[in-house]
PDB file of N, CA and C in Angstrom:
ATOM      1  N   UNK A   1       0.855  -1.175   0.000  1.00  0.00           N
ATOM      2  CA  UNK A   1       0.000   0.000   0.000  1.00  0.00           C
ATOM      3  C   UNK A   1       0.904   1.241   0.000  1.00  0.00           C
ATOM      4  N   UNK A   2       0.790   2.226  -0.563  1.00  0.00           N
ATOM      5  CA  UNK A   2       1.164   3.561  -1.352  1.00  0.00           C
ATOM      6  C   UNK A   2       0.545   4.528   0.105  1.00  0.00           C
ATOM      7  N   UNK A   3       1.741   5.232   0.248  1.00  0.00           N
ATOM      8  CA  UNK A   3       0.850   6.471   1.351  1.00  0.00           C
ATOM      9  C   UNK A   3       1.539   7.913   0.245  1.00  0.00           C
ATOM     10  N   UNK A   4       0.298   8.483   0.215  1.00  0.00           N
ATOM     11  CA  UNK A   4       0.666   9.884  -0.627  1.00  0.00           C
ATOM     12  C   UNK A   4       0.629  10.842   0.274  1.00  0.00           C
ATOM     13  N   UNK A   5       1.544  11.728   0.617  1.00  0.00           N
ATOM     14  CA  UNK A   5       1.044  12.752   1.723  1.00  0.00           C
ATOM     15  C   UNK A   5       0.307  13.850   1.219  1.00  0.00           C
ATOM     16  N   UNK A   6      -0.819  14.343   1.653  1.00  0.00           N
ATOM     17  CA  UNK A   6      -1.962  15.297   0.881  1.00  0.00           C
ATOM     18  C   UNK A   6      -1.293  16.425   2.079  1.00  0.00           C
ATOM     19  N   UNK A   7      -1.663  17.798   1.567  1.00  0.00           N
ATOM     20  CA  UNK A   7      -1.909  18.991   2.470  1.00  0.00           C
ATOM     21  C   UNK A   7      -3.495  19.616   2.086  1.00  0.00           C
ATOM     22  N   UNK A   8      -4.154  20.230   3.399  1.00  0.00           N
ATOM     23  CA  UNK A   8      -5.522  20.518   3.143  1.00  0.00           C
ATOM     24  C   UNK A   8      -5.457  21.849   3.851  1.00  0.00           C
ATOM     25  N   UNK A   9      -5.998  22.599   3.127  1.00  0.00           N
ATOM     26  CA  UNK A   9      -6.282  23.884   3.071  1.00  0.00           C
ATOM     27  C   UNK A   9      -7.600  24.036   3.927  1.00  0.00           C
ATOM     28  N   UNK A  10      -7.281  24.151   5.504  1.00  0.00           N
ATOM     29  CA  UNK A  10      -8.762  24.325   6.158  1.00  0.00           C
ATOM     30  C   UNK A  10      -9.377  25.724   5.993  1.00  0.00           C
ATOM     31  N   UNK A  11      -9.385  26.421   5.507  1.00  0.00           N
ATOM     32  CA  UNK A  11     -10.454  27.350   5.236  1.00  0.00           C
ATOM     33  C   UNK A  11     -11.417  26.740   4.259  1.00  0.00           C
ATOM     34  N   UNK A  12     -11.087  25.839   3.364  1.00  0.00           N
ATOM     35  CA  UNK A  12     -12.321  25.255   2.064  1.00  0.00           C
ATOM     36  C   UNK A  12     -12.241  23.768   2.197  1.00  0.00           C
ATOM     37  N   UNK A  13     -11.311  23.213   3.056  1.00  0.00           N
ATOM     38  CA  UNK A  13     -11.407  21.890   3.332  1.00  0.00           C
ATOM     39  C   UNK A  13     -10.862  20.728   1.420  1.00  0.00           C
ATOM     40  N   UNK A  14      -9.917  22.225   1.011  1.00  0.00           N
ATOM     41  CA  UNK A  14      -9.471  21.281  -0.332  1.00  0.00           C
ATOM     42  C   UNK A  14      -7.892  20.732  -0.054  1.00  0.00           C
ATOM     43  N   UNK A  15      -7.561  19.457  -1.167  1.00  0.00           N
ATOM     44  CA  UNK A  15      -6.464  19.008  -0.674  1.00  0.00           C
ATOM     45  C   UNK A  15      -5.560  19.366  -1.864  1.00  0.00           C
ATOM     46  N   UNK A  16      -4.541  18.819  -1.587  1.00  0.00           N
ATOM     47  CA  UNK A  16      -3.608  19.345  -2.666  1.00  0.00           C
ATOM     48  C   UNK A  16      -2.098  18.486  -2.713  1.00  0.00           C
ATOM     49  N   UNK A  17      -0.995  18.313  -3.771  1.00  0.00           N
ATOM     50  CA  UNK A  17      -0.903  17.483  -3.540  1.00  0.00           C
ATOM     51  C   UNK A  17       0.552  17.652  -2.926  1.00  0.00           C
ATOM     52  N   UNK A  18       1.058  19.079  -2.851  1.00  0.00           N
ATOM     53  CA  UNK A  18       2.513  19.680  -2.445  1.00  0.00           C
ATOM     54  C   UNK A  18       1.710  20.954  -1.424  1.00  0.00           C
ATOM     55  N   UNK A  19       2.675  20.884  -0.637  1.00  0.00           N
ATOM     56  CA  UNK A  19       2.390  22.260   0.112  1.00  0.00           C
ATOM     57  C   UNK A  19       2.721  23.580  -0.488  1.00  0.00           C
ATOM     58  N   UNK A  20       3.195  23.642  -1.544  1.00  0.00           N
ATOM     59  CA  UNK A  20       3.458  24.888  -2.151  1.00  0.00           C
ATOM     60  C   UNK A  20       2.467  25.152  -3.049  1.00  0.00           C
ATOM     61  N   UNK A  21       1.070  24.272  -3.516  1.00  0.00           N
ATOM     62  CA  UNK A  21       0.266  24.398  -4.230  1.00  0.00           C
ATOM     63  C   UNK A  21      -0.806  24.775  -2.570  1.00  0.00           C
ATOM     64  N   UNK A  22      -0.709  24.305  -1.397  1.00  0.00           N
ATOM     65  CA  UNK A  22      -1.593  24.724  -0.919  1.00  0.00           C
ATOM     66  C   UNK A  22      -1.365  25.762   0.184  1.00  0.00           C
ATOM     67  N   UNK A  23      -0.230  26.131   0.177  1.00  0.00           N
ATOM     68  CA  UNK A  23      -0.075  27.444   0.772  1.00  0.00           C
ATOM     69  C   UNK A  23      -0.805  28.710  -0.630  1.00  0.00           C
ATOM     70  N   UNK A  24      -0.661  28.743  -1.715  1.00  0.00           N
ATOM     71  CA  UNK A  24      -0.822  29.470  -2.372  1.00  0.00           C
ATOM     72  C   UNK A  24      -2.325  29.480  -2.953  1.00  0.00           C
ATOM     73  N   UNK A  25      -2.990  28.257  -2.550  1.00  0.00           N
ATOM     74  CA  UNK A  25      -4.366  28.312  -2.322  1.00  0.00           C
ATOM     75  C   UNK A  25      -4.804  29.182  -1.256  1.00  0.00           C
ATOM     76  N   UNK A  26      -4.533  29.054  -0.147  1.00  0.00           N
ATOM     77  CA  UNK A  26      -4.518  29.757   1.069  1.00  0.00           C
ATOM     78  C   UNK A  26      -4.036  31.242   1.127  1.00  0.00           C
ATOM     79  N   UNK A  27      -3.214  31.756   0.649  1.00  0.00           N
ATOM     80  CA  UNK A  27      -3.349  32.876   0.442  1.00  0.00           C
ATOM     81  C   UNK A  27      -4.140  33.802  -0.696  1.00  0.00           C
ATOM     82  N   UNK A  28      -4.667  33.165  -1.530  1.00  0.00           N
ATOM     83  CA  UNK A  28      -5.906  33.371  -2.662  1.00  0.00           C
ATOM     84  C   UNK A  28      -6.706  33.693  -2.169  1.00  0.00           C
ATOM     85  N   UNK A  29      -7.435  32.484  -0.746  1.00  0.00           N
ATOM     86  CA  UNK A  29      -8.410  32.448  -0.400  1.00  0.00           C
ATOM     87  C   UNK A  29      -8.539  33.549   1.019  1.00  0.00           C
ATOM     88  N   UNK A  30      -7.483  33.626   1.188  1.00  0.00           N
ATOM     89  CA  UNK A  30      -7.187  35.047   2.519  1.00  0.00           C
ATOM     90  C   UNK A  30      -7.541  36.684   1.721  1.00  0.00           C
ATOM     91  N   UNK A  31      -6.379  36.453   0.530  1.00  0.00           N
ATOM     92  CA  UNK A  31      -7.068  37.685  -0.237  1.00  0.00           C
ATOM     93  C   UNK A  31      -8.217  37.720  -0.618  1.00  0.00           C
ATOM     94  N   UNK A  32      -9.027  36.810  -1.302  1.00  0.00           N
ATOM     95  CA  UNK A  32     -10.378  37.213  -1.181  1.00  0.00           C
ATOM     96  C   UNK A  32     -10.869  37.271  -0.097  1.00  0.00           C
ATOM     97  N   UNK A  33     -11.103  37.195   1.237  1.00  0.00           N
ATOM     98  CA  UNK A  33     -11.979  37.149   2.042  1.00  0.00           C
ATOM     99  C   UNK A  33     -11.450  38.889   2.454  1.00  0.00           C
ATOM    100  N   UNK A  34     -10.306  39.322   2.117  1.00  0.00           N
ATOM    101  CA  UNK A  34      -9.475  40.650   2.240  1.00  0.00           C
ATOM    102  C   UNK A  34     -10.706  41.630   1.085  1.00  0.00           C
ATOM    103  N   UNK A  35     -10.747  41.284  -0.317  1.00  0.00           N
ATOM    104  CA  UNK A  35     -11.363  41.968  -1.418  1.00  0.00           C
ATOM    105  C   UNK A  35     -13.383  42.188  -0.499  1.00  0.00           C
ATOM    106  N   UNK A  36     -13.365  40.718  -0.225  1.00  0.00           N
ATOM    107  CA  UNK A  36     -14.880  40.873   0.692  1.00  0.00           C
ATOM    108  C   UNK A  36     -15.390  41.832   1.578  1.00  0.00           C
ATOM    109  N   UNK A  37     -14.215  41.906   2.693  1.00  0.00           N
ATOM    110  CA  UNK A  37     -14.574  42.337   3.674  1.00  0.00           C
ATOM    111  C   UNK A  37     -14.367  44.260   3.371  1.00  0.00           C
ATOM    112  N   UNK A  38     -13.372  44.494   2.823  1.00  0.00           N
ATOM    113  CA  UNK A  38     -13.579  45.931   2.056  1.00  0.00           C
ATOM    114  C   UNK A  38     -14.590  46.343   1.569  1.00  0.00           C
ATOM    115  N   UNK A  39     -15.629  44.985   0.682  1.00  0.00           N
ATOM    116  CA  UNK A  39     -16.561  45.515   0.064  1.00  0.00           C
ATOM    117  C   UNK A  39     -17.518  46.059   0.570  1.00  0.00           C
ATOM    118  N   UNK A  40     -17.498  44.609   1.832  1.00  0.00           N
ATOM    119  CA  UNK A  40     -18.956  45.242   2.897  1.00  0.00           C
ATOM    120  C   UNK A  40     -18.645  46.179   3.417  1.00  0.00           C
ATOM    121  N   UNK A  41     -17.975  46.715   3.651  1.00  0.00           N
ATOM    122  CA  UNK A  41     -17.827  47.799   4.439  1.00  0.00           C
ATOM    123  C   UNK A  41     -17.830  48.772   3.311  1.00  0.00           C
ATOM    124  N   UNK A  42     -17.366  49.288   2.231  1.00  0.00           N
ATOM    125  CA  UNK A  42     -18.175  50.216   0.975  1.00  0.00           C
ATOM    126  C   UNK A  42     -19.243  49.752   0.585  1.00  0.00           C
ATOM    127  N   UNK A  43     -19.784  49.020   0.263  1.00  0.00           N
ATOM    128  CA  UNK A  43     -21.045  49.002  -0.312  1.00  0.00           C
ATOM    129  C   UNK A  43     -22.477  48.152   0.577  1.00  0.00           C
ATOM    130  N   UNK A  44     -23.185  49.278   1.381  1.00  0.00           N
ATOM    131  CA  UNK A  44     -23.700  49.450   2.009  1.00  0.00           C
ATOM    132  C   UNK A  44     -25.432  48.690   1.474  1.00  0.00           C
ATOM    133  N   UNK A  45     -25.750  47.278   2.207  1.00  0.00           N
ATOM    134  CA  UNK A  45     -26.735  46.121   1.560  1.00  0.00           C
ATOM    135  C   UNK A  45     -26.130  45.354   0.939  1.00  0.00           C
ATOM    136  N   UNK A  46     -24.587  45.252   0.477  1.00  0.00           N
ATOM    137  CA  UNK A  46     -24.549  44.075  -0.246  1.00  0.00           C
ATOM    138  C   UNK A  46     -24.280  42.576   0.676  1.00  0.00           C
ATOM    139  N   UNK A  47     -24.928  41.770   0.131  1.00  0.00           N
ATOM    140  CA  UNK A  47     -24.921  40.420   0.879  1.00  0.00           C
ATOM    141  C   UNK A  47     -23.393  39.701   1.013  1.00  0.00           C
ATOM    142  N   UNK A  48     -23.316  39.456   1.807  1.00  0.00           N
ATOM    143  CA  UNK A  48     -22.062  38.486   2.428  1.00  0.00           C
ATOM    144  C   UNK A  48     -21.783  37.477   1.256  1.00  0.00           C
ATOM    145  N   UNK A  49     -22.313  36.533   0.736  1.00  0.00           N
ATOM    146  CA  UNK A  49     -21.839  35.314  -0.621  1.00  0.00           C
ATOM    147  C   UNK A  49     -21.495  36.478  -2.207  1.00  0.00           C
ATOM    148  N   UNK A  50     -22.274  37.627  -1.760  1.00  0.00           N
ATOM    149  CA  UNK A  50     -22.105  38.427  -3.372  1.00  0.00           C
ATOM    150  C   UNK A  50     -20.815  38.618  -2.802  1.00  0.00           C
ATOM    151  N   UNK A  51     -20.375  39.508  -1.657  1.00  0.00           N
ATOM    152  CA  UNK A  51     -19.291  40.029  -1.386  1.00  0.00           C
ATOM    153  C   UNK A  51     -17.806  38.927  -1.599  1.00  0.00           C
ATOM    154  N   UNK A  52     -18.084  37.881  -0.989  1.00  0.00           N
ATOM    155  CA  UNK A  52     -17.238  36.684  -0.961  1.00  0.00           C
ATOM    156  C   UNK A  52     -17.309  36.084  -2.210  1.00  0.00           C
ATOM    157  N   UNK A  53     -18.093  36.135  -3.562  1.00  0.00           N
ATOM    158  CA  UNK A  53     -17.736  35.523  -4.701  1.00  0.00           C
ATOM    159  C   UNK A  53     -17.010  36.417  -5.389  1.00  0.00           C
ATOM    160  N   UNK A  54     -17.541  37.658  -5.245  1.00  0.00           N
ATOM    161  CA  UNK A  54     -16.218  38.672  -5.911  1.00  0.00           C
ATOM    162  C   UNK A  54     -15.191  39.164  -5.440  1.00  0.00           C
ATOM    163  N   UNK A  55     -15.093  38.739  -4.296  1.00  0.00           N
ATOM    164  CA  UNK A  55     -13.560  38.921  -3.249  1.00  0.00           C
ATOM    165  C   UNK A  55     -13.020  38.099  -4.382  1.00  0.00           C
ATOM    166  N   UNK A  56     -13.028  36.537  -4.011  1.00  0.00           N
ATOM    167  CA  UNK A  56     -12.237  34.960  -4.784  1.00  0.00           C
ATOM    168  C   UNK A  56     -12.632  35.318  -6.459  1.00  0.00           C
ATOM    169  N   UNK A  57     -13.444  36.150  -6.704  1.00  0.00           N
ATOM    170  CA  UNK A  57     -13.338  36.364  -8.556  1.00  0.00           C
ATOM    171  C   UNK A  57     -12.135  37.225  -8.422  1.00  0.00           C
ATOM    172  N   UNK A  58     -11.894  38.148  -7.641  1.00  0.00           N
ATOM    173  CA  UNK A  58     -10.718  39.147  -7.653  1.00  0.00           C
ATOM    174  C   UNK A  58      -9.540  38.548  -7.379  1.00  0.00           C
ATOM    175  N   UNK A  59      -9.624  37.796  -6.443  1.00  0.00           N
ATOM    176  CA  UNK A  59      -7.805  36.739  -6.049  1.00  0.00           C
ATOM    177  C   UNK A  59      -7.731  36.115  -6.851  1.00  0.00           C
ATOM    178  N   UNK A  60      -8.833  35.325  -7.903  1.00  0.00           N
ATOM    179  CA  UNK A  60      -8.031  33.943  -8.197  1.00  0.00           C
ATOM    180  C   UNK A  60      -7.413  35.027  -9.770  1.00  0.00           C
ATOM    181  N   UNK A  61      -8.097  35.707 -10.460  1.00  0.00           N
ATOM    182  CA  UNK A  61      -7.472  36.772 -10.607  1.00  0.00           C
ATOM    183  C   UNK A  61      -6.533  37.914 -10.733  1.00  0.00           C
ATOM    184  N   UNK A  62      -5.765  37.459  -9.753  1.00  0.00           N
ATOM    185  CA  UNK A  62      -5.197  39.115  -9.365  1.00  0.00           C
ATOM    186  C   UNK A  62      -4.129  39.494  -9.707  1.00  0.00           C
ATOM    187  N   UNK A  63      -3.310  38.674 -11.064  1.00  0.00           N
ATOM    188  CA  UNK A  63      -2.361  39.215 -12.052  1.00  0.00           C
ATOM    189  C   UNK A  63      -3.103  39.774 -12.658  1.00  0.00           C
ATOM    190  N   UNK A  64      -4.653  39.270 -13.509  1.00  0.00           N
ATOM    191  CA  UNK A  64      -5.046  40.787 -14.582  1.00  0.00           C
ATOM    192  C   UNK A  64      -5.185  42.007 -13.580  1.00  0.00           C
ATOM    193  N   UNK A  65      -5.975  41.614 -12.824  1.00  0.00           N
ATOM    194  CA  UNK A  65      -6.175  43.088 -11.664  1.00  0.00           C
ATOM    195  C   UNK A  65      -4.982  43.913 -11.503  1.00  0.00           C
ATOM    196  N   UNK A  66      -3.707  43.619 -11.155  1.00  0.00           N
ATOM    197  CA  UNK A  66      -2.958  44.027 -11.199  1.00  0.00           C
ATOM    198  C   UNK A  66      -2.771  45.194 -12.576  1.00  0.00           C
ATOM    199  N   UNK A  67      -2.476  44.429 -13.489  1.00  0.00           N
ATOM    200  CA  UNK A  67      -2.059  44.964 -14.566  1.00  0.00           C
ATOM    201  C   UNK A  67      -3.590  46.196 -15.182  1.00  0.00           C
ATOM    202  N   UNK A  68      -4.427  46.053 -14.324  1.00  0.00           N
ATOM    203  CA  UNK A  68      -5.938  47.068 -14.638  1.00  0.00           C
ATOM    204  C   UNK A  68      -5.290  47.972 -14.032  1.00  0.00           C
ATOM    205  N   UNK A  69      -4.865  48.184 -12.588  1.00  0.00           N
ATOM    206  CA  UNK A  69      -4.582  49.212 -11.739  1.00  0.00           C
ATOM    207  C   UNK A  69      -3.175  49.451 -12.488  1.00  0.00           C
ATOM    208  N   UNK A  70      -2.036  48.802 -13.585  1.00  0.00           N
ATOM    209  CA  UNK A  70      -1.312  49.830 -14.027  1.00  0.00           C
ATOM    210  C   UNK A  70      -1.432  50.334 -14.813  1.00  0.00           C
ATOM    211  N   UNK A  71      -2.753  50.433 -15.473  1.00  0.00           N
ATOM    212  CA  UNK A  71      -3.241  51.345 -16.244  1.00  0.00           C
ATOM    213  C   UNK A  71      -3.431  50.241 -17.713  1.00  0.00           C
ATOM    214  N   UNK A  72      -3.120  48.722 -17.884  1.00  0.00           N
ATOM    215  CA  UNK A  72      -4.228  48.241 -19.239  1.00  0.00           C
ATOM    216  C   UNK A  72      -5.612  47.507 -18.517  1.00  0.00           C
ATOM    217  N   UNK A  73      -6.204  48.385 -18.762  1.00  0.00           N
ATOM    218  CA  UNK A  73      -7.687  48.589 -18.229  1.00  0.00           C
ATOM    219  C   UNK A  73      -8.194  47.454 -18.884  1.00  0.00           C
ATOM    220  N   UNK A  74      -7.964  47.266 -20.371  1.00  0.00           N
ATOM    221  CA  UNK A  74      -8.460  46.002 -21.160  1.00  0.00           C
ATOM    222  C   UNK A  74      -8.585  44.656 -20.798  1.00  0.00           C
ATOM    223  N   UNK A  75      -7.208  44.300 -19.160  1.00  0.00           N
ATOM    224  CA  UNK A  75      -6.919  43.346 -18.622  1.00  0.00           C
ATOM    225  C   UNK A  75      -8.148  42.414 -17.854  1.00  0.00           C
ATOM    226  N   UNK A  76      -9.099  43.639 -17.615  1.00  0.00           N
ATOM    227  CA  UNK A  76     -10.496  42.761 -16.748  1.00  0.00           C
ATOM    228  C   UNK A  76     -11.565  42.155 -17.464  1.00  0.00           C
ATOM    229  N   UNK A  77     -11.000  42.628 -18.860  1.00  0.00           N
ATOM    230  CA  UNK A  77     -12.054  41.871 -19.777  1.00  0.00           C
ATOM    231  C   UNK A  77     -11.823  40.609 -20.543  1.00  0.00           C
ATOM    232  N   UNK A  78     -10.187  39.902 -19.669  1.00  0.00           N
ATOM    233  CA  UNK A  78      -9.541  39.007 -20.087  1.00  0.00           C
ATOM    234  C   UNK A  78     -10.471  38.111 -18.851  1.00  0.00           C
ATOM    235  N   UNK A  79     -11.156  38.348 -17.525  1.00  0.00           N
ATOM    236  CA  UNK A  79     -11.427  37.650 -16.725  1.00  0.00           C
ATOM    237  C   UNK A  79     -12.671  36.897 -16.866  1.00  0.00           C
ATOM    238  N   UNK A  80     -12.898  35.604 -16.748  1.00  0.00           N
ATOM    239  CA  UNK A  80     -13.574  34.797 -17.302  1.00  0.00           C
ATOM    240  C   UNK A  80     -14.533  34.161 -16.228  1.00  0.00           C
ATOM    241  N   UNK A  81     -15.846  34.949 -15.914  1.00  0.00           N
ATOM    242  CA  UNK A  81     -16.660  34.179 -15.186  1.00  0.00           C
ATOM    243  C   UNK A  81     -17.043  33.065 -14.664  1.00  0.00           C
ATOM    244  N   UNK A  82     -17.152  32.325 -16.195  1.00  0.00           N
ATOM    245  CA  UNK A  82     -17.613  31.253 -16.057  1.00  0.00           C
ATOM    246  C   UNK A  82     -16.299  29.931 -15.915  1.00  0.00           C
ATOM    247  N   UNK A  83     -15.096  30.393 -16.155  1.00  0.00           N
ATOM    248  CA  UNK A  83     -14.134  29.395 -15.633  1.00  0.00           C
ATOM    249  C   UNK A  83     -13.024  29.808 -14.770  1.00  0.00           C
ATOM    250  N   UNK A  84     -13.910  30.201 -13.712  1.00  0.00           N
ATOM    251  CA  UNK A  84     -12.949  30.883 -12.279  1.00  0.00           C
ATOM    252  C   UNK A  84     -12.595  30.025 -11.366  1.00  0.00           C
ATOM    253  N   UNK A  85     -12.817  28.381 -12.062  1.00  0.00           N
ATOM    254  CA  UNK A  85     -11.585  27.410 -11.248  1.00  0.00           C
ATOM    255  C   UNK A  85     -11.069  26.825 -12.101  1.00  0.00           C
ATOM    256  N   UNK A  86     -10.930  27.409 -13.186  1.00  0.00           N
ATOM    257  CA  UNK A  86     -10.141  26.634 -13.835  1.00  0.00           C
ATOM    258  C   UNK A  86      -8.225  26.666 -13.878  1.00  0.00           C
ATOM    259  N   UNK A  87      -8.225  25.520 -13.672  1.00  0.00           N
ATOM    260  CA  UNK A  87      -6.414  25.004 -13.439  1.00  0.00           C
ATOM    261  C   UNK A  87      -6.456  24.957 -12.075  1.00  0.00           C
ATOM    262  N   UNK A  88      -7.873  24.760 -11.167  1.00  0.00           N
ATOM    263  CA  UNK A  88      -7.482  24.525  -9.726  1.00  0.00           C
ATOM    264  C   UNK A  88      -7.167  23.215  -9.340  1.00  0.00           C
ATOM    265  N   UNK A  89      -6.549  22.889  -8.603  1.00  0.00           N
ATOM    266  CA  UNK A  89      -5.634  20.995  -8.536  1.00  0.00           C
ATOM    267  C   UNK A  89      -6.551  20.735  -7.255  1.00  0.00           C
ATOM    268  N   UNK A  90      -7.137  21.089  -7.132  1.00  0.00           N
ATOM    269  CA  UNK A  90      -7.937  21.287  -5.460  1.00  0.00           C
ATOM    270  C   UNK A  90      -9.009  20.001  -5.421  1.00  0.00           C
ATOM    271  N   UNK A  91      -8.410  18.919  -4.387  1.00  0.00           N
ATOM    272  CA  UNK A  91      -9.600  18.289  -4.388  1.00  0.00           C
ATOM    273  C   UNK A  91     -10.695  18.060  -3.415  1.00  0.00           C
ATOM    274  N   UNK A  92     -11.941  18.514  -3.372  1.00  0.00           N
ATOM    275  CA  UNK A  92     -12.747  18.334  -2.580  1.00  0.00           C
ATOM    276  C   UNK A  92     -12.597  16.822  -1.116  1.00  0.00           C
ATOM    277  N   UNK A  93     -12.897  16.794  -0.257  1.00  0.00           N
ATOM    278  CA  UNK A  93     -12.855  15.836   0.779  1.00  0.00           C
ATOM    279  C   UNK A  93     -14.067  15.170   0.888  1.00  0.00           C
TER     280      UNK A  93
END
């Protein structure tokens, strides 16, 4: 029998299969909850899951973001809704 050592990212309970893939999950998932909690606090009624899906749309993200705030603005229209996990190695438990 084969023992693989997994690391798990307890904030989402995903595994991974090097710790350098899940430390860097973990700080994704810190910055978004960072992009969230700014929001609620500017934008006054918005719900907690809106706030927290566009925190983690903004981290997983946040090389184009980057490059928006140095001015190619064009960069956020490279960001892709509908495949905002894509290339995640993350496996559910």
């Amino acid at each position: 029998m084969a023992v693989i050592a997994m690391w798990l990212c307890d904030r989402d309970d995903s595994m991974f299969n090097s710790k350098k893939e899940a430390e860097a999950h973990d700080k994704m998932l810190e910055l978004g909850e960072q992009f969230a909690a700014l929001m609620e606090k500017q934008i006054s009624g918005i719900e907690p899951k809106q706030a927290e899906a566009f925190g983690i749309l903004l981290a997983k993200n946040k090389d184009l973001v980057v490059r928006a705030c140095k001015g190619d603005c064009a960069a956020l229209g490279e960001i892709s809704l509908e495949d905002n996990d894509a290339g995640k190695t993350a496996t559910k438990v």
